[in-house]
Protein backbone atom coordinates (compact mmCIF):
# COMPACT_ATOMS: atom_id res chain seq x y z
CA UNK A 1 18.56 8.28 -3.29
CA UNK A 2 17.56 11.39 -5.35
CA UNK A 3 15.68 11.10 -7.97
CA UNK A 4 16.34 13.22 -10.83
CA UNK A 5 14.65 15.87 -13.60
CA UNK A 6 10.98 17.58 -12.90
CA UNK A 7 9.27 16.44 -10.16
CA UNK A 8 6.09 14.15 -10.90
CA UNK A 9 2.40 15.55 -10.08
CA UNK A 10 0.50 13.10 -7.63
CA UNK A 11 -3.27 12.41 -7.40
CA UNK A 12 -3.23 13.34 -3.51
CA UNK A 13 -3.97 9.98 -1.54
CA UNK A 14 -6.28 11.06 1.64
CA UNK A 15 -8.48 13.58 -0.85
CA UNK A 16 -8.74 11.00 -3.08
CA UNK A 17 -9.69 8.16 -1.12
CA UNK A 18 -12.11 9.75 0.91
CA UNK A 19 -13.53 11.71 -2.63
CA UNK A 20 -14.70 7.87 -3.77
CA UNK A 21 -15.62 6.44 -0.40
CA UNK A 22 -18.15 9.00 0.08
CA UNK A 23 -19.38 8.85 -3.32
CA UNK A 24 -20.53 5.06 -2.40
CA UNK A 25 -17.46 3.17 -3.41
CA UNK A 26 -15.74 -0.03 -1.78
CA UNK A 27 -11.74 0.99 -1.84
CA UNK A 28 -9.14 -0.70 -4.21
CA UNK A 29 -5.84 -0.88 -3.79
CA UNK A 30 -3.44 -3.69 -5.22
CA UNK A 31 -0.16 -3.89 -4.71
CA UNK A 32 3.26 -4.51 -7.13
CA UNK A 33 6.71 -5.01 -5.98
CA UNK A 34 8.74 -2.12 -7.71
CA UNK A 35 11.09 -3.28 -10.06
CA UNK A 36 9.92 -7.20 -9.84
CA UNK A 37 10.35 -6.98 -13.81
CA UNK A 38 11.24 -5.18 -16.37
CA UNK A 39 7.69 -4.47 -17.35
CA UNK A 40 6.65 -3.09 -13.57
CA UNK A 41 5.27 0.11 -14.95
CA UNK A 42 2.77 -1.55 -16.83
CA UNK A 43 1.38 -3.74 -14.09
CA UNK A 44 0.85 0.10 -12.25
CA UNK A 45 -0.98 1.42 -15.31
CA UNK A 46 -3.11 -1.91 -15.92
CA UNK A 47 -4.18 -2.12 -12.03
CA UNK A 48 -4.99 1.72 -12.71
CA UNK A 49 -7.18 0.72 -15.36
CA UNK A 50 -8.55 -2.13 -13.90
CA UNK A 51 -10.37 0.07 -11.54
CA UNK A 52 -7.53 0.37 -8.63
CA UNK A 53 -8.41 3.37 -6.31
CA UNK A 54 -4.85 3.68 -5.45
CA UNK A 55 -1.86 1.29 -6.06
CA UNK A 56 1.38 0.47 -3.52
CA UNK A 57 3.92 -0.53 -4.57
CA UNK A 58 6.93 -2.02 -2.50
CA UNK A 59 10.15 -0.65 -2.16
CA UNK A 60 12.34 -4.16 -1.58
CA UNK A 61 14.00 -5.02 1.00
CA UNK A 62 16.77 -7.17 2.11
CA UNK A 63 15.26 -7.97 5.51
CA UNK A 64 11.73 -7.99 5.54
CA UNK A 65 9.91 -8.41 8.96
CA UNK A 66 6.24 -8.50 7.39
CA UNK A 67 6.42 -10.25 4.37
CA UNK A 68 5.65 -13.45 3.75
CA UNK A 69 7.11 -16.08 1.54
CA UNK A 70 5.19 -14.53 -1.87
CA UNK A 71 5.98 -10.70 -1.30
CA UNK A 72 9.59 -11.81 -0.08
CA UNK A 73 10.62 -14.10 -3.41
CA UNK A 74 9.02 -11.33 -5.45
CA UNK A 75 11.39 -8.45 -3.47
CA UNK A 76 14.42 -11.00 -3.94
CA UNK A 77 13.47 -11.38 -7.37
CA UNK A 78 13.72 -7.22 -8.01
CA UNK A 79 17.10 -6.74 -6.08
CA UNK A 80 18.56 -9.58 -8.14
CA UNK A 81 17.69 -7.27 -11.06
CA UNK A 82 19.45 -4.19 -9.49
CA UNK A 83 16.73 -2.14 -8.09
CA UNK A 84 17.07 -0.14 -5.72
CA UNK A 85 14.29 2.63 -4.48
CA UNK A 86 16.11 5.29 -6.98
CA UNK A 87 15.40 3.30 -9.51
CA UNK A 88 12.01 2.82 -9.02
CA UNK A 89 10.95 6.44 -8.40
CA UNK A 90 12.69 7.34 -11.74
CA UNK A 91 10.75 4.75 -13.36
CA UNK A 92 7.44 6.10 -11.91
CA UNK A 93 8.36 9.79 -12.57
CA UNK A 94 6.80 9.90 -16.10
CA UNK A 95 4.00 6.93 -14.51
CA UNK A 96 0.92 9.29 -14.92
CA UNK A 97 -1.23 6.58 -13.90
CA UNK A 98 -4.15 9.12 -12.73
CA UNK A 99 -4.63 7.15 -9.00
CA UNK A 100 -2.47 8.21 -6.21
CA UNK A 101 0.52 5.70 -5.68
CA UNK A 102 1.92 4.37 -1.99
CA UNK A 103 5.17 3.12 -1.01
CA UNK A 104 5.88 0.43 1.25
CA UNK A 105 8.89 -0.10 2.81
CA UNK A 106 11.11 -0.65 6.27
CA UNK A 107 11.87 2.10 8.26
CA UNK A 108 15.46 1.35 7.55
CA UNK A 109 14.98 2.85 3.47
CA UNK A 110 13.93 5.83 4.63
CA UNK A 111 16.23 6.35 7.59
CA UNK A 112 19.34 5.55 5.72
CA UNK A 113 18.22 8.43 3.43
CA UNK A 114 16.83 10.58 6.19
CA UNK A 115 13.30 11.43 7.04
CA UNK A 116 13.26 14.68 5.42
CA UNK A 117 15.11 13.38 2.04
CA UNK A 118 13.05 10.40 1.67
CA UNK A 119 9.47 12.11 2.23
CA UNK A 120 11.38 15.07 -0.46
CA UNK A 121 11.80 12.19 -3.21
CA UNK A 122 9.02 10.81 -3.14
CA UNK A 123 7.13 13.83 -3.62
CA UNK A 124 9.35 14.33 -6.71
CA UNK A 125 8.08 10.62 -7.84
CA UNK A 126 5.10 12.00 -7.62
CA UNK A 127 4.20 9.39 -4.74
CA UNK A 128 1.93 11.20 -2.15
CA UNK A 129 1.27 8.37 0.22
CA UNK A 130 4.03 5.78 2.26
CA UNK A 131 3.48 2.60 4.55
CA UNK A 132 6.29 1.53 7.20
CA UNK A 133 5.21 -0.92 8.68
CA UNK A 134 8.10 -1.78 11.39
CA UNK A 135 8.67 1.99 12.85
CA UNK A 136 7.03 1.58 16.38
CA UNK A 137 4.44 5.05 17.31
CA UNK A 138 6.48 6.38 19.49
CA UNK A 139 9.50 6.75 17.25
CA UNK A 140 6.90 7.80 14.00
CA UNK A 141 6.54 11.43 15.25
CA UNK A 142 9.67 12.84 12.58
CA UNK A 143 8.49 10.66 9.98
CA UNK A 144 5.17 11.82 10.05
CA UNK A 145 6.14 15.34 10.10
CA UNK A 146 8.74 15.48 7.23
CA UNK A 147 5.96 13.40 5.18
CA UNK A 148 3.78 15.89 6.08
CA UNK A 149 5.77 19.06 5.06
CA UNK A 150 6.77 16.72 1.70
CA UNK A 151 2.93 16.40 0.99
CA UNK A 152 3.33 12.56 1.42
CA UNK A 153 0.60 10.95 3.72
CA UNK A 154 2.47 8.64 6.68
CA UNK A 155 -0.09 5.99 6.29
CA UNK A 156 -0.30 4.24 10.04
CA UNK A 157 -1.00 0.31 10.72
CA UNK A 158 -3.97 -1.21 13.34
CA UNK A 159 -3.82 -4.71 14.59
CA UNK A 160 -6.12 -6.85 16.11
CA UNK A 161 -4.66 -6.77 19.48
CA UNK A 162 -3.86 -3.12 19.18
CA UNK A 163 -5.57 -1.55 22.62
CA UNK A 164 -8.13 0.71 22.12
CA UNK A 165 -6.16 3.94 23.81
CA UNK A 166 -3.59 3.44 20.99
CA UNK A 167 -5.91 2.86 18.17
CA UNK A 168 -7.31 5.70 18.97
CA UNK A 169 -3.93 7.91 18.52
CA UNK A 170 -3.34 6.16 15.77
CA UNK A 171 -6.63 6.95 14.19
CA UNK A 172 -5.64 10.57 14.86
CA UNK A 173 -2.04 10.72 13.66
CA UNK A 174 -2.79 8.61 10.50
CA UNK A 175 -2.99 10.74 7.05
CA UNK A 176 -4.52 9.30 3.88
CA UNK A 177 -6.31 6.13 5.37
CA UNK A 178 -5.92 3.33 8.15
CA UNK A 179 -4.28 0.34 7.24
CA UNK A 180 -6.65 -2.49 9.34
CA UNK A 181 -4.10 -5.70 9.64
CA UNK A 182 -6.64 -8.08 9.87
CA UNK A 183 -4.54 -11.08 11.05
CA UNK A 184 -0.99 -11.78 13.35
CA UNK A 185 1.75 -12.61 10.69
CA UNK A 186 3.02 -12.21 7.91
CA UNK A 187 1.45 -11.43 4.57
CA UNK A 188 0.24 -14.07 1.84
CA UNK A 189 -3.27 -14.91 0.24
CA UNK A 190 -5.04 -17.28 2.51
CA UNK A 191 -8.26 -19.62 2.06
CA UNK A 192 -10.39 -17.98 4.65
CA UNK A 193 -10.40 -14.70 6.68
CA UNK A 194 -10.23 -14.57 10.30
CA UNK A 195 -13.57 -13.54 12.44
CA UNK A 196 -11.17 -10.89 13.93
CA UNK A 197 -11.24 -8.61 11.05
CA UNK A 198 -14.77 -7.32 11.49
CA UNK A 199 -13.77 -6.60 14.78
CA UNK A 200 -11.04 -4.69 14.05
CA UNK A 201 -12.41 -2.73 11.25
CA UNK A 202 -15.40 -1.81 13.31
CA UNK A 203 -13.11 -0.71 16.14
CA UNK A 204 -10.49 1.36 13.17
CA UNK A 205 -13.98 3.26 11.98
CA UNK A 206 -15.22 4.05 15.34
CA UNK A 207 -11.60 5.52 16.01
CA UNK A 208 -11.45 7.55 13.10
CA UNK A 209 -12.99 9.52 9.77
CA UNK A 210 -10.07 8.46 7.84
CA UNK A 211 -11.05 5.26 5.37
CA UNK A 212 -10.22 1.86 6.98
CA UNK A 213 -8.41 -0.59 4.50
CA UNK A 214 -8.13 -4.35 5.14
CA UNK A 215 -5.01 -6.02 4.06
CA UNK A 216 -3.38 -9.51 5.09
CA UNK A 217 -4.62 -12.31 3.29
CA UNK A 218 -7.28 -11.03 0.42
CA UNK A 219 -6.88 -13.11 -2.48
CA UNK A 220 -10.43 -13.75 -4.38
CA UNK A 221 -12.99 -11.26 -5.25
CA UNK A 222 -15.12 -13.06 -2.64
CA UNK A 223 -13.15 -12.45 -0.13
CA UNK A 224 -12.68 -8.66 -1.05
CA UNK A 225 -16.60 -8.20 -0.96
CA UNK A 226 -16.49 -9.81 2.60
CA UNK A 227 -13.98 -8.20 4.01
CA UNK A 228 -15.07 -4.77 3.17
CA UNK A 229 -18.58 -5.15 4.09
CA UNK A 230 -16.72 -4.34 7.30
CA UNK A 231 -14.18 -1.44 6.05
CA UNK A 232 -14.43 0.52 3.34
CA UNK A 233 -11.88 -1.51 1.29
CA UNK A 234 -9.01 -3.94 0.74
CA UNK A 235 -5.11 -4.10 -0.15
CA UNK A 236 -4.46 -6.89 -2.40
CA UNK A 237 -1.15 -8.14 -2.65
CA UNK A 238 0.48 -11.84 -2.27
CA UNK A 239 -1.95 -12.94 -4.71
CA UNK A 240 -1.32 -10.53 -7.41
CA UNK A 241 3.03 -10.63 -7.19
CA UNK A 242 2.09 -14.63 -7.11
CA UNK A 243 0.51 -14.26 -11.04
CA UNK A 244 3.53 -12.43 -12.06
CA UNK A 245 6.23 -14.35 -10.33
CA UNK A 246 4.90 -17.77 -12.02
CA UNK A 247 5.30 -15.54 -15.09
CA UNK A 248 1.74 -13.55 -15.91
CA UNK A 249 1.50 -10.79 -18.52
CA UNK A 250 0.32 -7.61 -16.96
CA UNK A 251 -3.12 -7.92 -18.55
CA UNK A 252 -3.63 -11.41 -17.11
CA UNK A 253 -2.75 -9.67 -13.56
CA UNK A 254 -4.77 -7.00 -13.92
CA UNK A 255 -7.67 -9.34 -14.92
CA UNK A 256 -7.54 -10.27 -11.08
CA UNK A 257 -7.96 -6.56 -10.31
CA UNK A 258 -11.10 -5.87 -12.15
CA UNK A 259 -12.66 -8.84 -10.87
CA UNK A 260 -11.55 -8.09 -7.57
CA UNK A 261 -13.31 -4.44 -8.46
CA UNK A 262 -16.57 -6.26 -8.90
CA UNK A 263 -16.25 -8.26 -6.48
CA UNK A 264 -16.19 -5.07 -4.04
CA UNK A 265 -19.08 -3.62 -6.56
């Protein structure tokens, strides 16, 4: 999976994130599918633009355990093209998008590859963040330590039924920010936001300084503003990949994002 020539320069993710919530800003990050298109790159730059704090973008896979129906047509959609996580860290190698950039992916990607090779490339894609969602705690502690050494923050997920003893080692063992799942399921936009997600995110903050994100289900600038009232800001991502799979120029997408940036304004 090596990706080759000089390696990229990342915006680190934690210093970053942490830089702008303390300066009095609500956290963007929206998310694109890596290789859904030909023109991927230029979703990345637009969101970056459009006032994105930090953008992930998902390495596809054939299997997915989180996604729901958008994020899974839209990952179908890049394999049919032939991408493959190589390919999208060469395209973002010459990216310079001036936010800090975050894979997510299954545990399987990166264990295929190896922990230490994985966290290695995507330092060299100039990536400084990654999100697996299915690899349990207790089986992170590797991972989390090749990231480390890589300079890649091992970004670690919160639930609403997560018990309070293991939030709280998650809050601890988490680098670059705490991703707050703010409902049971699978990912997609959704009309209205569950009550438990104030919960949650007041329970993430109390359990570390890290910045709590919100993700699952944000799809209107509304809802963004809502939601982190509670946090200190939201992943955006069913509802973005749904503009560009029914065929969306990156501008038009990244419209979304700067209204979802005043929405959290």
């Amino acid at each position: 999976m090596t990706a080759t020539g000089a390696p990229a320069v990342g915006v680190p993710l934690q210093a970053h994130l942490c830089a702008r919530r303390d300066e009095g800003h609500k956290l963007l990050v929206p998310y694109v599918t890596g290789g859904i298109d030909g023109d991927w790159v230029d979703l990345v730059r637009a969101f970056a633009d459009a006032g994105a704090d930090a953008i992930e973008i998902g390495l596809p896979f054939s299997d997915p355990v989180m996604d729901g129906p958008t994020i899974q047509e839209a990952s179908q959609r890049a394999l049919q093209r032939g991408t493959t996580p190589r390919s999208i860290l060469a395209d973002l190698r010459g990216a310079d998008v001036g936010v800090p950039l975050v894979v997510m992916t299954y545990a399987n990607i990166a264990h295929q590859a190896g922990w230490e090779r994985f966290a290695n490339d995507l330092a060299g894609a100039g990536i400084t963040g990654a999100i697996l969602p299915d690899l349990p705690l207790e089986e992170s502690g590797p991972w989390e330590a090749a990231a480390s050494a890589a300079g890649v923050d091992a970004v670690l997920l919160a639930a609403p039924v997560t018990p309070d003893e293991r939030l709280a080692e998650l809050g601890r063992r988490s680098r670059g920010f705490l991703y707050a799942v703010t409902v049971m399921g699978v990912t997609g936009a959704r009309t209205s936001l569950s009550d438990a997600a104030a919960v949650l995110a007041r329970r993430c903050k109390a359990s570390t300084d890290l910045p709590v994100l919100l993700g699952f289900g944000v799809s209107t600038p509304a809802q963004a503003g809502e939601l982190a009232a509670h946090g200190d800001g939201v992943i955006v991502a069913s509802a973005l990949m749904r503009l560009v799979l029914d065929g969306a120029m990156p501008a038009d997408v990244a419209r979304l994002v700067a209204d979802l940036r005043t929405g959290l304004d």
